[in-house]
Protein backbone atom coordinates (compact mmCIF):
# COMPACT_ATOMS: atom_id res chain seq x y z
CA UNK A 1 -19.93 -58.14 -12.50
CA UNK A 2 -21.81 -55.46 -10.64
CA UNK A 3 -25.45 -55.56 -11.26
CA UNK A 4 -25.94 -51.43 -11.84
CA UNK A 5 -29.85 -51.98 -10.73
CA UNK A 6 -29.03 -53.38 -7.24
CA UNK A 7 -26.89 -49.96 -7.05
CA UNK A 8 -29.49 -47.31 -7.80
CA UNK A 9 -31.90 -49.49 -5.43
CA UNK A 10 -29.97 -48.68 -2.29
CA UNK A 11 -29.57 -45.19 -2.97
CA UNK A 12 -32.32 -43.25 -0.82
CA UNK A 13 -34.99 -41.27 -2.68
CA UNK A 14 -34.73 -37.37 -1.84
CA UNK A 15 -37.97 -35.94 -0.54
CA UNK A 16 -40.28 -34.44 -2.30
CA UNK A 17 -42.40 -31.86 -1.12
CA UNK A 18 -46.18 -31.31 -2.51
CA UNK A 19 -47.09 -28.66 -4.58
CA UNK A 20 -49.22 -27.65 -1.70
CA UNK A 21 -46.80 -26.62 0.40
CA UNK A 22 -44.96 -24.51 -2.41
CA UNK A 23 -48.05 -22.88 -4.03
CA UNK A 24 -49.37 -19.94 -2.27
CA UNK A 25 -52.99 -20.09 -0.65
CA UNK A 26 -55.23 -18.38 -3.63
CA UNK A 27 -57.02 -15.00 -1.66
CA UNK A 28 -60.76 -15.21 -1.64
CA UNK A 29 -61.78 -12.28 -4.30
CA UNK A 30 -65.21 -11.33 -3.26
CA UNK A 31 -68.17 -11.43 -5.85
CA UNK A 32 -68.97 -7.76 -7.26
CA UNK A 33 -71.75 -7.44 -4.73
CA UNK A 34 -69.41 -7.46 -1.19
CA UNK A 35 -66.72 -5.34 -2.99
CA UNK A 36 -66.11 -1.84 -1.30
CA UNK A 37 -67.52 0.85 -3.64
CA UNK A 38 -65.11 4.02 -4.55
CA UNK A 39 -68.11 6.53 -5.61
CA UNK A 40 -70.13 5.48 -2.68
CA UNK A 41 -67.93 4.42 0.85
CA UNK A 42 -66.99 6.73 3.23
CA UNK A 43 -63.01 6.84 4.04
CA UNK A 44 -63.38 4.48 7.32
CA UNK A 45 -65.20 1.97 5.02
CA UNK A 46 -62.54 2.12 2.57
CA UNK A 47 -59.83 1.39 4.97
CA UNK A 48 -61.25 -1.87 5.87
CA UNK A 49 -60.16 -3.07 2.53
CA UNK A 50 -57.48 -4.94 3.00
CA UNK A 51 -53.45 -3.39 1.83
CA UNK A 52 -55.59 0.28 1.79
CA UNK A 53 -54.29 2.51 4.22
CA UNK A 54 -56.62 5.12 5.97
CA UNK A 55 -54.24 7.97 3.82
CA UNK A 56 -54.68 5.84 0.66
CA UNK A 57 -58.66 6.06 1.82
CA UNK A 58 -58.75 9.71 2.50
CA UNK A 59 -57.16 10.46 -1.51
CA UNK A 60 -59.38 7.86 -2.65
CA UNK A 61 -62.53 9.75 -1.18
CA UNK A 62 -61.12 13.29 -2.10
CA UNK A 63 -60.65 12.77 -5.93
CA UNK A 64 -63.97 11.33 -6.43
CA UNK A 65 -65.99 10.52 -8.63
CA UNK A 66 -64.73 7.85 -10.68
CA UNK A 67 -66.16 6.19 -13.55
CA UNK A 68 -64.07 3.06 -13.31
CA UNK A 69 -61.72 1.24 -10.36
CA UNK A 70 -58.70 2.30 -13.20
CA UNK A 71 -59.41 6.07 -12.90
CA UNK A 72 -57.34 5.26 -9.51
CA UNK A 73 -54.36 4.78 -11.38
CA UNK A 74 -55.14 6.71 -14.53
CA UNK A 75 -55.45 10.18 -12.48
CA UNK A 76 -52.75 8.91 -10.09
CA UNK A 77 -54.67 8.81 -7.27
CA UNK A 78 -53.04 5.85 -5.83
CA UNK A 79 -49.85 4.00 -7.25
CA UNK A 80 -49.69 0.77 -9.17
CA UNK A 81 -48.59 -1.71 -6.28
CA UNK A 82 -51.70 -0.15 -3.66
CA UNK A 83 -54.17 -0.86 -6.54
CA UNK A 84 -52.45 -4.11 -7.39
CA UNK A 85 -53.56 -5.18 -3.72
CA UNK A 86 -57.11 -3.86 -3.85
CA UNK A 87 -58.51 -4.19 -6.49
CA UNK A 88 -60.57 -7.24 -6.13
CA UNK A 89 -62.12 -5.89 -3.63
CA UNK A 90 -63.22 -2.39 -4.95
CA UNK A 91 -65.60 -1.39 -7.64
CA UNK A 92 -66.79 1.59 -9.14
CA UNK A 93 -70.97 2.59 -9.13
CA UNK A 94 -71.82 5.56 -10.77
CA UNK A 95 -75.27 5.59 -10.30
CA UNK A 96 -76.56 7.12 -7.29
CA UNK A 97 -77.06 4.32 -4.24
């Protein structure tokens, strides 16, 4: 008789990977404070955001002003997958700063 436990014993485990490796590194979102603002930033400021291009900062400048970070997709000012990447790092002030 074969014992069936002394058979799964010998077999090698695979390797398993942590989820550390697999998981993506979360981006730092900045608090509200550091965030670029849209109303406010000149074009060279807004192109330090990062994934905004210095054309994507020139339309965001030139259809100012903007009551929320969503009027940049709303008026089609910049497409879905360019806001996608910057919007945790923009914000909209109306108030004069």
């Amino acid at each position: 008789m074969v014992c069936l436990a002394c058979a799964v014993r010998d077999v090698p485990a695979a390797p398993q990977s942590s989820s550390a490796e697999i998981a993506p590194k979360p981006k730092a979102i900045p608090p509200p404070e550091a965030r670029v603002d849209i109303n406010h930033a000149s074009a060279a400021e807004l192109a330090k955001v990062p994934g905004l291009t210095p054309s994507w900062a020139g339309r965001i400048v030139r259809f100012r002003p903007y009551r929320t970070k969503q009027d940049l997709l709303d008026h089609g000012v910049l497409p879905s997958d360019v806001y996608d990447r910057i919007k945790d790092y923009i914000i909209a002030h109306r108030d004069e700063q």
